[in-house]
Protein backbone atom coordinates (compact mmCIF):
# COMPACT_ATOMS: atom_id res chain seq x y z
CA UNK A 1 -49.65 24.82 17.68
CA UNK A 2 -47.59 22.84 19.97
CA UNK A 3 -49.24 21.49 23.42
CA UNK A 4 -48.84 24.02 26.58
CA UNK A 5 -46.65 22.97 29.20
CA UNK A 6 -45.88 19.21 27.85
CA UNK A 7 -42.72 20.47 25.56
CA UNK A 8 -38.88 21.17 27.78
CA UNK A 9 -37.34 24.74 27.72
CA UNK A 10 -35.48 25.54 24.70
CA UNK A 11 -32.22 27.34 25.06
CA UNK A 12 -31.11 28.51 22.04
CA UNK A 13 -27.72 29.42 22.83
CA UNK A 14 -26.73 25.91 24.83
CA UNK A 15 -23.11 26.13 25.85
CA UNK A 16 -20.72 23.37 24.49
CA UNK A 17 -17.98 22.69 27.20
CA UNK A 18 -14.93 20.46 26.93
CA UNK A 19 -12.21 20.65 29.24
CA UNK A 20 -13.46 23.59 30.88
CA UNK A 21 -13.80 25.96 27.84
CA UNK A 22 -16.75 27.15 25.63
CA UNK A 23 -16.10 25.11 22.45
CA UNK A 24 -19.44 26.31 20.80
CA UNK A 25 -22.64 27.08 20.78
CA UNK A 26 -25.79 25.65 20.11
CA UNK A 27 -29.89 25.15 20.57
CA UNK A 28 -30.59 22.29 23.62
CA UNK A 29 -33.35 21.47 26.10
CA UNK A 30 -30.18 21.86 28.50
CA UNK A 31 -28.16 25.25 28.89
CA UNK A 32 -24.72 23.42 29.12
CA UNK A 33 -23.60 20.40 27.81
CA UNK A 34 -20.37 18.96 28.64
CA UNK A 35 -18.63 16.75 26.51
CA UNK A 36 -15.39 14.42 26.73
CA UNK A 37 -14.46 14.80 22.50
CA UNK A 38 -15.59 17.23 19.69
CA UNK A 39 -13.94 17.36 16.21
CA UNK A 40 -11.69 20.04 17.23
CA UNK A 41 -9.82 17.37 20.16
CA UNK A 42 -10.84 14.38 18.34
CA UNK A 43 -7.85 12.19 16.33
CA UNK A 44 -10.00 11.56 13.26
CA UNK A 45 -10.57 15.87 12.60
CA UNK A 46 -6.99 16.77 13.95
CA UNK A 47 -5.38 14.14 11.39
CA UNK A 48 -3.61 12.18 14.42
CA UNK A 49 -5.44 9.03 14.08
CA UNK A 50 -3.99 5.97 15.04
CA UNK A 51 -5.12 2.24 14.37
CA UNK A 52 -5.12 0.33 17.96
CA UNK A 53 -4.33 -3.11 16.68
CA UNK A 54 -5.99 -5.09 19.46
CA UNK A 55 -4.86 -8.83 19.60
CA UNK A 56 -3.63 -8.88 15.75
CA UNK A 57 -7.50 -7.82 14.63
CA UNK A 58 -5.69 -5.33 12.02
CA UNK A 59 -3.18 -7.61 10.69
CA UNK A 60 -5.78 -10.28 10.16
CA UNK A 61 -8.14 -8.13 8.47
CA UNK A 62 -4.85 -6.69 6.18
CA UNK A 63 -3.94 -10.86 5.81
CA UNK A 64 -7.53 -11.58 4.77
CA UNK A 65 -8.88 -8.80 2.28
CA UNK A 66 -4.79 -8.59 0.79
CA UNK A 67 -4.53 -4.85 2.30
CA UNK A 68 -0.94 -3.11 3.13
CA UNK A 69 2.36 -4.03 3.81
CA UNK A 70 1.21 -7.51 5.48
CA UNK A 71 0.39 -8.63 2.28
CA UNK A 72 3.52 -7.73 0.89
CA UNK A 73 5.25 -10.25 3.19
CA UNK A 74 3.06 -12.54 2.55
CA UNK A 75 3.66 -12.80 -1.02
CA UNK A 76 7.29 -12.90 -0.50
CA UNK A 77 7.51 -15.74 1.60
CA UNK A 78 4.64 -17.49 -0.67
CA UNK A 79 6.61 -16.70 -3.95
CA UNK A 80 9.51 -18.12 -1.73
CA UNK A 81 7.91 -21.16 -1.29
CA UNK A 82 7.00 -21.63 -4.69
CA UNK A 83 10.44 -21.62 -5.89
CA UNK A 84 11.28 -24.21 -3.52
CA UNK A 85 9.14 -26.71 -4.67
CA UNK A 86 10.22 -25.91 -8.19
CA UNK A 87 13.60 -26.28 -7.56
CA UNK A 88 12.55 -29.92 -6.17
C-alpha cells in the first residue's frame, strides 16, 4: 500500500499538445504536456529524413567504413591511379 500524501496526482488522461492541438492522450503526474516533436511531426516517422552533413562528418564516415556513392569515386580515381603507374 503506497505511502499517504508522499506520491504526485495521477492524471490518467494527461493531454499531449504540439502546436496547439491535442495529439494524444496519456497517464502523467501533469494534466498537459506540451511538446516541440512527436512521431506524427517528426522526419524519422513521416519518412522525410534528411542527413545534415555538418563540416564533411558524413562524407568522412562514407570515406572511412567504404559506404555510398563516396566510395564509388574513390575507387575510380584509385583504379585511375593504378593504371598510371602501370602504364609507367
Amino acid at each position: 500500500m503506497p505511502k499517504p500524501d508522499i506520491h504526485p496526482t495521477w492524471y490518467p488522461d494527461a493531454k499531449v499538445i504540439c502546436n496547439g492541438e491535442v495529439v494524444m492522450t496519456t497517464g502523467s503526474t501533469q494534466p498537459e504536456i506540451n511538446v516541440d516533436v512527436w512521431s506524427g511531426n517528426h522526419p524519422f516517422f513521416t519518412g522525410t529524413q534528411k542527413i545534415l552533413d555538418t563540416e564533411g562528418r558524413v562524407d568522412r564516415f562514407m570515406r572511412k567504413y567504404g559506404m555510398g556513392s563516396v566510395n564509388n569515386t574513390t575507387s575510380e580515381t584509385k583504379d585511375a591511379k593504378d593504371e598510371t603507374s602501370k602504364e609507367s
